[in-house]
Protein backbone atom coordinates (compact mmCIF):
# COMPACT_ATOMS: atom_id res chain seq x y z
CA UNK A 1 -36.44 -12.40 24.36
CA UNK A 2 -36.56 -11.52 20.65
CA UNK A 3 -34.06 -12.83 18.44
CA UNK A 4 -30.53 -11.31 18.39
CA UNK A 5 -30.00 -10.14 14.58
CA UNK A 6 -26.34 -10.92 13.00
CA UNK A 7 -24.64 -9.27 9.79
CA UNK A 8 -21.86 -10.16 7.92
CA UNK A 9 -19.64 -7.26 7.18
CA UNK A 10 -16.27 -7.68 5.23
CA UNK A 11 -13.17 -6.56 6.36
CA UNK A 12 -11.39 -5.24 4.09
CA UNK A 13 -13.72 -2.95 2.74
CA UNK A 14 -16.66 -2.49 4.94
CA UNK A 15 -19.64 -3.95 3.14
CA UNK A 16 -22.77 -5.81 4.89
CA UNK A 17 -24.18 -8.95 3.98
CA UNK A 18 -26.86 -10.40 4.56
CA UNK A 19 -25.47 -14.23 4.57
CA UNK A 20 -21.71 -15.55 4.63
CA UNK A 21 -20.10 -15.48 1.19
CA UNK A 22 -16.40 -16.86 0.39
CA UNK A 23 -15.84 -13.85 -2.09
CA UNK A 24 -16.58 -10.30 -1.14
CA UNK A 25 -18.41 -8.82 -3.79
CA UNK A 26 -17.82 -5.34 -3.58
CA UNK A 27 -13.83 -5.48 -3.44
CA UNK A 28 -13.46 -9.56 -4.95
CA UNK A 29 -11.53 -10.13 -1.58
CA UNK A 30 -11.35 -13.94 -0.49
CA UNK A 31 -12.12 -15.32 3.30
CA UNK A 32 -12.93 -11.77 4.49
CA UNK A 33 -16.23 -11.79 5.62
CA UNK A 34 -16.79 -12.21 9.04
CA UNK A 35 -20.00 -12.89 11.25
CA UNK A 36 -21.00 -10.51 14.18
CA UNK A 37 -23.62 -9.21 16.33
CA UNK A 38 -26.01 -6.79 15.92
CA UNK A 39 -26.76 -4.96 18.98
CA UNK A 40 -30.41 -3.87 19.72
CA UNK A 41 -31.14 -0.19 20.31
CA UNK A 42 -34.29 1.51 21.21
CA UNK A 43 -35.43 3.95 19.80
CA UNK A 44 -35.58 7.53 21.49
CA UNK A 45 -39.46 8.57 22.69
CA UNK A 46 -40.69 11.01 20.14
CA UNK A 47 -40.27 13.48 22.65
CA UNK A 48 -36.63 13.12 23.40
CA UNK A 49 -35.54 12.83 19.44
CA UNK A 50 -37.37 16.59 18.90
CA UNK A 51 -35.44 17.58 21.48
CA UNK A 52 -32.48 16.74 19.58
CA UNK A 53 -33.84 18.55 16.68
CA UNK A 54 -34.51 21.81 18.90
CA UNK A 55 -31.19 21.98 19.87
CA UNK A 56 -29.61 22.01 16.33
CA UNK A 57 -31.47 25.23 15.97
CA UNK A 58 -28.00 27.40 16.95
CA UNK A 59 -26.81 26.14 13.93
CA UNK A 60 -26.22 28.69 10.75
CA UNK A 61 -24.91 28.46 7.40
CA UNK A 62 -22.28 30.10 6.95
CA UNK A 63 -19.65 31.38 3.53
CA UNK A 64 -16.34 30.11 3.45
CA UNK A 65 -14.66 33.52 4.10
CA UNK A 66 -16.64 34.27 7.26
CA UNK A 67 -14.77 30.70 9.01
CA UNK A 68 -12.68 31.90 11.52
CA UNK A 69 -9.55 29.89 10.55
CA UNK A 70 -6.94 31.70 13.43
CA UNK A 71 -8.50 29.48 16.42
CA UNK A 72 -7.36 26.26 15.36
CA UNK A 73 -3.28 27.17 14.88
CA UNK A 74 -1.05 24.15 13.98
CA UNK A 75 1.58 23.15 16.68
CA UNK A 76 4.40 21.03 16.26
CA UNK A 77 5.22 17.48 17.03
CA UNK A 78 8.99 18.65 17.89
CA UNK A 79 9.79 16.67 15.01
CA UNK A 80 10.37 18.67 11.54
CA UNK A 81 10.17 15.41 9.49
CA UNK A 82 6.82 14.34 11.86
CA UNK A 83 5.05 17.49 10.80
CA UNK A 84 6.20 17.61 7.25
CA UNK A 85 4.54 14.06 6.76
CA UNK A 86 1.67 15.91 8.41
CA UNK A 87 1.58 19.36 6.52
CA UNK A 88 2.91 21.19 9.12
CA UNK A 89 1.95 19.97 12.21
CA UNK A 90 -0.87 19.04 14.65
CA UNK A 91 -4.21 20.71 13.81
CA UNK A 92 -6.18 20.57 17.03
CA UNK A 93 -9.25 18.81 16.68
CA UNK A 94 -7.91 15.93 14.12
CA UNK A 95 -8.21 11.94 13.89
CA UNK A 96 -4.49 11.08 13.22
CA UNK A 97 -4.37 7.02 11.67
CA UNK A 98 -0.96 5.71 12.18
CA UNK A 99 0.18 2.35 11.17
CA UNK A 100 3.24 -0.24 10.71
CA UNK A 101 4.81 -3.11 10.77
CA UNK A 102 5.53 -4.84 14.48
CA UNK A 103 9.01 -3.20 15.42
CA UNK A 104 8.59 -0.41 13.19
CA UNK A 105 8.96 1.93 15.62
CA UNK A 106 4.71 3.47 16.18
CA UNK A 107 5.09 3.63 20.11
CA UNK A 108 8.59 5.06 20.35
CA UNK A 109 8.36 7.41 18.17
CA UNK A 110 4.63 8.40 19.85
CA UNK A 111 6.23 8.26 23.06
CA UNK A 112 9.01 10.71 22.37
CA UNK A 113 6.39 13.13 20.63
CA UNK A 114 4.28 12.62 23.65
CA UNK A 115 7.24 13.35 26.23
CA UNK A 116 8.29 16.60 24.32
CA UNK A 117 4.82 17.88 24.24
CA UNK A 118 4.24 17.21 27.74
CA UNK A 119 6.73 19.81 28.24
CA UNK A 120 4.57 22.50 26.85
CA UNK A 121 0.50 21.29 26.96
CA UNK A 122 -1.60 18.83 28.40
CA UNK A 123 -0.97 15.95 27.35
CA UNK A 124 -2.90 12.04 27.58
CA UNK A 125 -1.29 8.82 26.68
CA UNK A 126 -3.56 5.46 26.61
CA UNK A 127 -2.27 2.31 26.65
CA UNK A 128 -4.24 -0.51 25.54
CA UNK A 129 -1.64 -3.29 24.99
CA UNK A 130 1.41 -2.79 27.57
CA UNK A 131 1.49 -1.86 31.11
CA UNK A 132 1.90 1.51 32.77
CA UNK A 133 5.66 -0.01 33.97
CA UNK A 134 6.59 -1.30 30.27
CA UNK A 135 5.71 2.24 28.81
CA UNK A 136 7.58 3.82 31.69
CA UNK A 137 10.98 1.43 31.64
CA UNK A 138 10.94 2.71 27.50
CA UNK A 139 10.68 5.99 28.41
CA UNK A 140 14.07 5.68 31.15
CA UNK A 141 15.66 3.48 28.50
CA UNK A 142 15.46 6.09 25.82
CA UNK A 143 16.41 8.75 28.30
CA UNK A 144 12.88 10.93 27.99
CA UNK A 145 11.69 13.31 30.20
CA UNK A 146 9.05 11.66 32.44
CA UNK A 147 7.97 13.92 35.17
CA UNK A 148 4.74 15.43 33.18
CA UNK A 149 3.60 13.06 30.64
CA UNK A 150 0.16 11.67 31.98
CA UNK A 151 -0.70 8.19 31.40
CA UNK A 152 -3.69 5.58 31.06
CA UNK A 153 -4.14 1.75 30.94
CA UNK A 154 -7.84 1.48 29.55
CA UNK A 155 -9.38 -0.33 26.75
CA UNK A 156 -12.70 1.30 27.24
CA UNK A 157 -13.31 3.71 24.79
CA UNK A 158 -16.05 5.08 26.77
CA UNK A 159 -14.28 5.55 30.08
CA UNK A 160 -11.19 7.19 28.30
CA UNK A 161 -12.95 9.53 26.69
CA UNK A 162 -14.87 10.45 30.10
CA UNK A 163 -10.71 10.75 31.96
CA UNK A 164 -10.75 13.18 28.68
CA UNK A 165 -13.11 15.25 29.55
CA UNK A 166 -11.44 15.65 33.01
CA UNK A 167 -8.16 15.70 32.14
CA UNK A 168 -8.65 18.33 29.43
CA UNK A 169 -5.70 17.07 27.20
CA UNK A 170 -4.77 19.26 24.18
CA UNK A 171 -3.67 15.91 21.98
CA UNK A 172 -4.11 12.05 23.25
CA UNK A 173 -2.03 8.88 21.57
CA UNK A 174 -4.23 5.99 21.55
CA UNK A 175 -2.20 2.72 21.08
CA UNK A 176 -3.90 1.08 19.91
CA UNK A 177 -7.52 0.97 18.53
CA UNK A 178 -7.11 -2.70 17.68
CA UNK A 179 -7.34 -3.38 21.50
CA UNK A 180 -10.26 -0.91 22.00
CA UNK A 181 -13.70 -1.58 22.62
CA UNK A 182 -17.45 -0.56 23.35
CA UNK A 183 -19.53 -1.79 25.96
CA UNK A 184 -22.60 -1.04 23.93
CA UNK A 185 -21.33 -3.26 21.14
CA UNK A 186 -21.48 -7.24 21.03
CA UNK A 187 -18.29 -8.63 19.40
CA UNK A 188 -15.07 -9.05 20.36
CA UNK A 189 -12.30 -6.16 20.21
CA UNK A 190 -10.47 -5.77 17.22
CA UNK A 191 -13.29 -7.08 14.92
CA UNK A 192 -15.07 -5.13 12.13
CA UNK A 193 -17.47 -3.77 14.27
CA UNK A 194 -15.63 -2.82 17.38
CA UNK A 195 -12.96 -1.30 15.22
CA UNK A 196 -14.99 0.97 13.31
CA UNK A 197 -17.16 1.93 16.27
CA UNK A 198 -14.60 2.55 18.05
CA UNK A 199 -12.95 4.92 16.00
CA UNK A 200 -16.03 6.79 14.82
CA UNK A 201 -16.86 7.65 18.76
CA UNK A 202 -13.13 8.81 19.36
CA UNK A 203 -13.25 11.28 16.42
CA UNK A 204 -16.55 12.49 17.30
CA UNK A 205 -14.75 13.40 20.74
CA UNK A 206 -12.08 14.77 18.73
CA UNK A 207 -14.01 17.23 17.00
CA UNK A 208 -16.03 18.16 19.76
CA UNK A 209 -13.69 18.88 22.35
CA UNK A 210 -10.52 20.26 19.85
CA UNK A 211 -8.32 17.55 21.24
CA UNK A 212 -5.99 15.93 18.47
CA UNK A 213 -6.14 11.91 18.92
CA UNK A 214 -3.41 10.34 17.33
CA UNK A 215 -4.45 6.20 16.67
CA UNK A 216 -2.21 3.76 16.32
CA UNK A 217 -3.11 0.65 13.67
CA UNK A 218 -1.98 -2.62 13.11
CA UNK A 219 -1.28 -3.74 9.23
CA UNK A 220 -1.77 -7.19 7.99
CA UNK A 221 0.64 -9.83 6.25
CA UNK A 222 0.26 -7.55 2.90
CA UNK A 223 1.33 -4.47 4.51
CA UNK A 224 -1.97 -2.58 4.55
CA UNK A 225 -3.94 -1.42 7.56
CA UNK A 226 -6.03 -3.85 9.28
CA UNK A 227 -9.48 -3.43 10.43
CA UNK A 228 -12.35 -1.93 7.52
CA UNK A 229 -11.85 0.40 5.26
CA UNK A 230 -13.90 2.81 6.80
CA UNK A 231 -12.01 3.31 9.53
CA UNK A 232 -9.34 5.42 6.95
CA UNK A 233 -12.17 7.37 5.56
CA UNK A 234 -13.33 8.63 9.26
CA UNK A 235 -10.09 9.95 10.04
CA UNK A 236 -8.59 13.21 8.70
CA UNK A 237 -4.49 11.70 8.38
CA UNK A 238 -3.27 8.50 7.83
CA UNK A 239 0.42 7.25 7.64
CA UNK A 240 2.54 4.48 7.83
CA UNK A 241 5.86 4.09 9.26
CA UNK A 242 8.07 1.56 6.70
CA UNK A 243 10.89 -0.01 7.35
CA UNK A 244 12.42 -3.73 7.84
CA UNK A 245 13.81 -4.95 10.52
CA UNK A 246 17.61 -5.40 9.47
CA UNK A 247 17.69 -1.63 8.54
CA UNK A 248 18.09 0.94 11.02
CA UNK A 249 16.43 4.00 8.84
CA UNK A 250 12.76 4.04 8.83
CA UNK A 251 9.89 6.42 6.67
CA UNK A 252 7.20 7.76 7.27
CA UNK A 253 5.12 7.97 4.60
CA UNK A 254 1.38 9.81 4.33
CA UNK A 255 -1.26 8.22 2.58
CA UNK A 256 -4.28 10.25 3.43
CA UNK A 257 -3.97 13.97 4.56
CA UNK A 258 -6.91 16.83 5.11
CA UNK A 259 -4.52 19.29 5.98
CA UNK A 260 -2.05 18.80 3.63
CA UNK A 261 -0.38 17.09 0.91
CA UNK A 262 -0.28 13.36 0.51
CA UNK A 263 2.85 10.82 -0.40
CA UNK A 264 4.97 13.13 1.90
CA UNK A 265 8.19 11.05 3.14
CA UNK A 266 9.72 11.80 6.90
CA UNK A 267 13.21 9.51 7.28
CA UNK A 268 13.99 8.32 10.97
CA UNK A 269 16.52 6.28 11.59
CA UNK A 270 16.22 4.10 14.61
CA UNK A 271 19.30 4.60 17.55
CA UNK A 272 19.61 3.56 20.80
CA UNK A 273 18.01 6.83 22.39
CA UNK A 274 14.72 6.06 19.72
CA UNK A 275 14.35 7.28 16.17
CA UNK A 276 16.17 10.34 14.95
CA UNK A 277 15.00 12.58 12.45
CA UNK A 278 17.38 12.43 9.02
CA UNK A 279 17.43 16.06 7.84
CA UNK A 280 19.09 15.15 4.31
CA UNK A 281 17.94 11.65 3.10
CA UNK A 282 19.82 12.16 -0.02
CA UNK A 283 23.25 11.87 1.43
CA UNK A 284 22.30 8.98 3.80
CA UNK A 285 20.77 6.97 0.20
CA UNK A 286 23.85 8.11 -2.05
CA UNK A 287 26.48 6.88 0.71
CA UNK A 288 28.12 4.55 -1.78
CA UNK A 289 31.54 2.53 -2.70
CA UNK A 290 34.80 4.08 -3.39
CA UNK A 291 34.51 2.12 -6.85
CA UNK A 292 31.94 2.43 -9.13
CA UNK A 293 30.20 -0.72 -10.76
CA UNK A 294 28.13 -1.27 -13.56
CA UNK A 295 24.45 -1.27 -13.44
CA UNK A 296 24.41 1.55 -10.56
CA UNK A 297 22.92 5.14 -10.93
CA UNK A 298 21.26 7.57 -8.99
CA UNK A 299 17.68 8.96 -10.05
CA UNK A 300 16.18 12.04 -8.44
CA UNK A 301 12.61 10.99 -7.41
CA UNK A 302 10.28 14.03 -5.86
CA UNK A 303 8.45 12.83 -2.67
CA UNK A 304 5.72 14.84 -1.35
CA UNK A 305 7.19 18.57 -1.69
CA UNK A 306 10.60 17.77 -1.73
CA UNK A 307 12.97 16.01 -4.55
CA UNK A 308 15.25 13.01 -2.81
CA UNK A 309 18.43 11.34 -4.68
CA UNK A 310 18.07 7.62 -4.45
CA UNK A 311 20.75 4.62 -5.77
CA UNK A 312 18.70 1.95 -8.03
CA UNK A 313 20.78 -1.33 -9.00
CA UNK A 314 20.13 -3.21 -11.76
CA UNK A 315 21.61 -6.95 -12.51
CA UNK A 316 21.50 -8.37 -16.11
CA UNK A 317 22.91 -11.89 -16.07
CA UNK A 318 22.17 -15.38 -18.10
CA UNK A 319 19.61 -17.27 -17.00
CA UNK A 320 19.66 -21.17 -16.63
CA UNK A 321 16.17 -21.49 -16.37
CA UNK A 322 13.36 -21.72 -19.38
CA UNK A 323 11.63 -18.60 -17.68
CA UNK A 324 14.26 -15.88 -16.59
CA UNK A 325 13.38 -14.14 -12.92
CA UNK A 326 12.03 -10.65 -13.07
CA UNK A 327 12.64 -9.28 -9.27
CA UNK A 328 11.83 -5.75 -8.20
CA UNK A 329 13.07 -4.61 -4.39
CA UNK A 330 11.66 -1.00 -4.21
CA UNK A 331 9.97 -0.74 -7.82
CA UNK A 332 6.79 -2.10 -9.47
CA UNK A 333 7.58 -5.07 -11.13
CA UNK A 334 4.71 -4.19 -13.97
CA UNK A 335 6.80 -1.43 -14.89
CA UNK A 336 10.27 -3.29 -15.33
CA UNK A 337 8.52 -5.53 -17.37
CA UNK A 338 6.89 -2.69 -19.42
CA UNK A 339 10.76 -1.04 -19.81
CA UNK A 340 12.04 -4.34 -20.65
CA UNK A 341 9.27 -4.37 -23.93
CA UNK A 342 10.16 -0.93 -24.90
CA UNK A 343 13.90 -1.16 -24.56
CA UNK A 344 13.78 -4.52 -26.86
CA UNK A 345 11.78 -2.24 -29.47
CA UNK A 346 13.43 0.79 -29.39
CA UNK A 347 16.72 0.40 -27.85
CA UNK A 348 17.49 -2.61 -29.54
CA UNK A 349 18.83 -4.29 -26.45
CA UNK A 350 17.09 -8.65 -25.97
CA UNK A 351 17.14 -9.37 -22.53
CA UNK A 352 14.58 -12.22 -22.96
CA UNK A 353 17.09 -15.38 -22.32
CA UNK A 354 18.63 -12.92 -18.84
CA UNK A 355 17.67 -12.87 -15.12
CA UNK A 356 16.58 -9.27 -14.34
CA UNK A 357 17.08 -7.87 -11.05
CA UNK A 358 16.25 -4.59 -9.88
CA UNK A 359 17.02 -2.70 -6.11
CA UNK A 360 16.39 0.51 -5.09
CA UNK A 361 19.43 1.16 -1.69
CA UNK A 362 18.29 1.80 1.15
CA UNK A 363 14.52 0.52 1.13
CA UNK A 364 13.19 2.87 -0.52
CA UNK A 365 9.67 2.64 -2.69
CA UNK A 366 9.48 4.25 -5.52
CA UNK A 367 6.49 4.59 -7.01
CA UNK A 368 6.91 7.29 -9.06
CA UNK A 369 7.57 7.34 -13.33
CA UNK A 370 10.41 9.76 -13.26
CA UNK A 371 12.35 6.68 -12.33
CA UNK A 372 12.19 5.08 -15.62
CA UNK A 373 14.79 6.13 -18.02
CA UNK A 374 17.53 5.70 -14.98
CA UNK A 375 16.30 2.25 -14.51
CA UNK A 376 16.27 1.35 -18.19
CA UNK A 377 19.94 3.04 -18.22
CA UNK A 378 20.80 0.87 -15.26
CA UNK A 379 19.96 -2.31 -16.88
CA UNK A 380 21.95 -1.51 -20.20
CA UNK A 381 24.84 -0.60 -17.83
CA UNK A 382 24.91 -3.96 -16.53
CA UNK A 383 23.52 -5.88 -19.51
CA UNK A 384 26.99 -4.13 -21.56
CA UNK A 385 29.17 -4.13 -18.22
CA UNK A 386 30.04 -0.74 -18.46
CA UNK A 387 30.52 1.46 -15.89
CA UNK A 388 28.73 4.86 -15.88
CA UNK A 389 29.95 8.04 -14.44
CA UNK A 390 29.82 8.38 -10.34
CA UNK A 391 28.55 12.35 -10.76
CA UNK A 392 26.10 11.17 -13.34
CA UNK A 393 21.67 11.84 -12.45
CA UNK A 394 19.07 10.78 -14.79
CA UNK A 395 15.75 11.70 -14.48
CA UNK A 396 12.64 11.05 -17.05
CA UNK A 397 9.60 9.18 -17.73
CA UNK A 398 9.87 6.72 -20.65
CA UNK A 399 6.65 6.19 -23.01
CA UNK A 400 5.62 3.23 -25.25
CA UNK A 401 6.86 4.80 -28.05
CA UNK A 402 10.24 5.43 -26.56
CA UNK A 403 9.79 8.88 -26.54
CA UNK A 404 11.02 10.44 -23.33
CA UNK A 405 8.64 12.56 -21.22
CA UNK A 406 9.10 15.28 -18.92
CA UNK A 407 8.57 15.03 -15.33
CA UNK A 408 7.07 17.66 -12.67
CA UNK A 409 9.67 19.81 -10.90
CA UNK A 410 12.29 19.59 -13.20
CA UNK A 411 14.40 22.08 -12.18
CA UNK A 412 13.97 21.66 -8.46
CA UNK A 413 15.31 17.83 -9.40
CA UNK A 414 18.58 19.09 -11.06
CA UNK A 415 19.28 22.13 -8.06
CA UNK A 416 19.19 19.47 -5.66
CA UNK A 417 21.56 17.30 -7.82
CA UNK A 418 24.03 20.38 -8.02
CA UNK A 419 23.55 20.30 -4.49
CA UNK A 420 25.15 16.74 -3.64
CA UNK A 421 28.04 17.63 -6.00
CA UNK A 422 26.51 16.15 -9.34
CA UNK A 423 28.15 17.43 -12.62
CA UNK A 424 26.25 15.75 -15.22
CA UNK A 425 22.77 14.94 -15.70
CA UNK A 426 20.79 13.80 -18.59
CA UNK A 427 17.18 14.63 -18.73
CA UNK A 428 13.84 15.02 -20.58
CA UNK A 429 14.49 17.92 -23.10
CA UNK A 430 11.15 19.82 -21.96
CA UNK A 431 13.11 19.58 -18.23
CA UNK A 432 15.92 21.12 -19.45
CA UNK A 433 16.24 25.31 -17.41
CA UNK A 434 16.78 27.99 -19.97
CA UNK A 435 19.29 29.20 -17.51
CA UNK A 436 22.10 27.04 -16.91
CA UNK A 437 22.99 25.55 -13.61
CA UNK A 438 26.99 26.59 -12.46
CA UNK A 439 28.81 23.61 -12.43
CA UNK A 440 26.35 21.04 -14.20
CA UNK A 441 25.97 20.03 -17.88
CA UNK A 442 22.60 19.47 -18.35
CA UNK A 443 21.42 17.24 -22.00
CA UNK A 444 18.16 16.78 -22.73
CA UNK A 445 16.59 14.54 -24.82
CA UNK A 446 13.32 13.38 -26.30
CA UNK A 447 14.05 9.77 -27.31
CA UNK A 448 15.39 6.96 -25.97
CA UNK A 449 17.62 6.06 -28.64
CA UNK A 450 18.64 9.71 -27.86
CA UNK A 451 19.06 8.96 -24.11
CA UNK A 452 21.26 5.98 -25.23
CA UNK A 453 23.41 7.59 -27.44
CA UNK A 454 24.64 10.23 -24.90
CA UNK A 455 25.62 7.82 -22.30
CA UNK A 456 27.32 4.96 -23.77
């Protein structure tokens, strides 16, 4: 027997090796490279692999205006905040990535898709890590309709995708493809290898057979989605469902999209009948105190194709140690040390000998720079104890120079402040409408000193 060949592939990003290394050096990630198998396969007789070739013959080339686009129509999830995240809904035929923290909610809120869609199409779903009678007991405990929804305990990615071809489903939830494996591959499930082969065959059999597959993922201790890299790259969606486990609202968030656009935000929140689509986030993030306090203000951030009113707290206080904390919930912590630099240089404000805190309510991550001049107002509000106005928005991206920059979708930002009852709202002066909104007072202005000025 000849010699069984072994690679070293890294998990993080993919990349083969031909020994084991501490230090990836494609993506400098530590203790990621992992030892597996090889498997041997013979090659085709010459006869066989022309064969192949013969048959691609069919093919043509083809101009982008003579695709037929009307046989693959989009159906929904029967969630509106589901198929906003994914552009519209399901397009038949797509690799759907979805991942999140244990308890996040990934198989309930699968399960209730699955159960509504049931009532309509064909529908599989494949369970790789509970029982038929653990998925069925969530079902009756959430109160779903369970009388069509067909079901499968395989790990087998070969066998499923045979009880496909049978069962002729028009989507399939695979849960999850951590626990899936391939007979014709030599490693363990859940490693590099399985992972990615695994995947690769299941959206082959997506595009071949028009059946959308919906994956579920595991994420490691950093938040990101296990297995290689490549397994986001092979698929046409990928989101992540966020939220901790002492909050009952949840977001789904989508990092990769083919069909659509990318950083939209769905909000859940989780009851005892499963997760609940929000259909106005803004009120559920502004629902605030009867009294206002200092260092609290609410920003307009735009997420995806829609804008979304958030509360951000900041906390100024003397520190007692020789280096003062700097602690971000929500924000990049870069940034608020970036602000701090620029508001010590042009807003005259020394924060250097004060603990800094900084939250944004109700988990949210912004990520965005339209947050900056509200945070930067924020912290002098607290830093001077003075509280601002409770129908206030600010909106605006701060540069080095202290100049105040405008932000995309300015005016869509300030109708949805009007919206939720805002009456004031000081923004980037290249944001301001030429036509006034009823019932807000709108100042715009191009400095920070400016900014400043206005509000205290």
């Amino acid at each position: 027997m000849g010699k069984k060949k072994t690679a070293f592939v890294c998990s993080e990003c993919g990349a083969e090796f031909a020994r084991w290394q501490g230090q990836c050096s494609e993506c400098k990630a530590w203790n990621t490279v992992t030892e597996f198998r090889v498997p041997s396969v013979k090659s085709p007789p010459r006869s066989s692999a022309m064969a192949g070739y013969a048959g691609m013959v069919d093919a043509k080339v083809q101009t982008l205006d003579e695709v037929n686009l009307e046989s693959l129509p989009r159906f929904s999830t029967g969630f509106k905040e589901f198929d906003r995240v994914l552009g519209g809904g399901v397009v038949p035929g797509s690799a759907i990535l979805i991942g999140g923290s244990p308890g996040a909610g990934k198989s309930t809120v699968l399960l209730q898709t699955m159960c509504l869609l049931a009532e309509s199409m064909n529908t599989l779903y494949v369970t790789g890590e509970e029982s038929l009678q653990q998925v069925a007991m969530r079902a009756h405990r959430l109160g779903l309709p369970t009388n069509k929804l067909k079901t499968l305990a395989e790990t087998n990615v070969e066998t499923i995708c045979q009880l496909a071809l049978q069962e002729k489903p028009s989507i399939m939830v695979i849960d999850s493809i951590q626990v899936m494996h391939m007979s014709d591959v030599q490693s363990a499930p859940g490693s590099v290898s399985q992972v990615r082969e695994s995947a690769a065959y299941l959206t082959r059999f997506a595009k071949q057979n028009q059946v959308a597959i919906i994956m579920v993922g595991h994420v490691t201790k950093d938040g990101t989605l296990a297995g290689p890299k490549v397994l986001e790259h092979c698929i046409d969606c990928s989101i992540l469902l966020e939220g901790s486990s002492d909050s009952r609202f949840r977001t789904l968030r989508g990092n990769k999209n083919r069909f659509g656009a990318v950083n939209e935000l769905g909000v859940f929140a989780m009851t005892g009948q499963g997760l609940k689509e929000v259909s106005n986030p803004s009120a559920i993030f502004l629902n605030r105190g009867e009294e206002q306090t200092p260092g609290s203000l609410v920003m307009v951030i735009w997420e995806g194709t829609r804008p979304l009113l958030v509360e951000v707290q900041a906390l100024v206080d003397y520190s007692q140690l020789a280096n003062p904390r700097r602690v971000t919930v929500g924000l990049e912590q870069n940034r608020l040390a970036m602000l701090l630099a620029v508001l010590h240089r042009h807003g005259g404000l020394q924060v250097s000998d004060q603990d800094v805190f900084v939250n944004v309510v109700g988990g949210v991550k912004v990520s965005e720079t339209s947050a900056d001049l509200a945070l930067i107002t924020a912290l002098v509000s607290s830093f001077k104890n003075f509280s601002l106005d409770r129908q206030l928005v600010v909106f605006g991206e701060v540069g080095l120079g202290g100049e105040i920059r405008p932000v995309p979708s300015g005016q869509e930002r300030l109708r949805e402040a009007a919206k939720h009852g805002f009456k004031r709202a000081i923004v980037p002066n290249a944001n301001k409408p030429k036509e006034l909104i009823e019932g807000m007072e709108i100042i715009g202005v191009n400095s920070l000193s400016e900014a400043l000025d206005a509000l205290f």
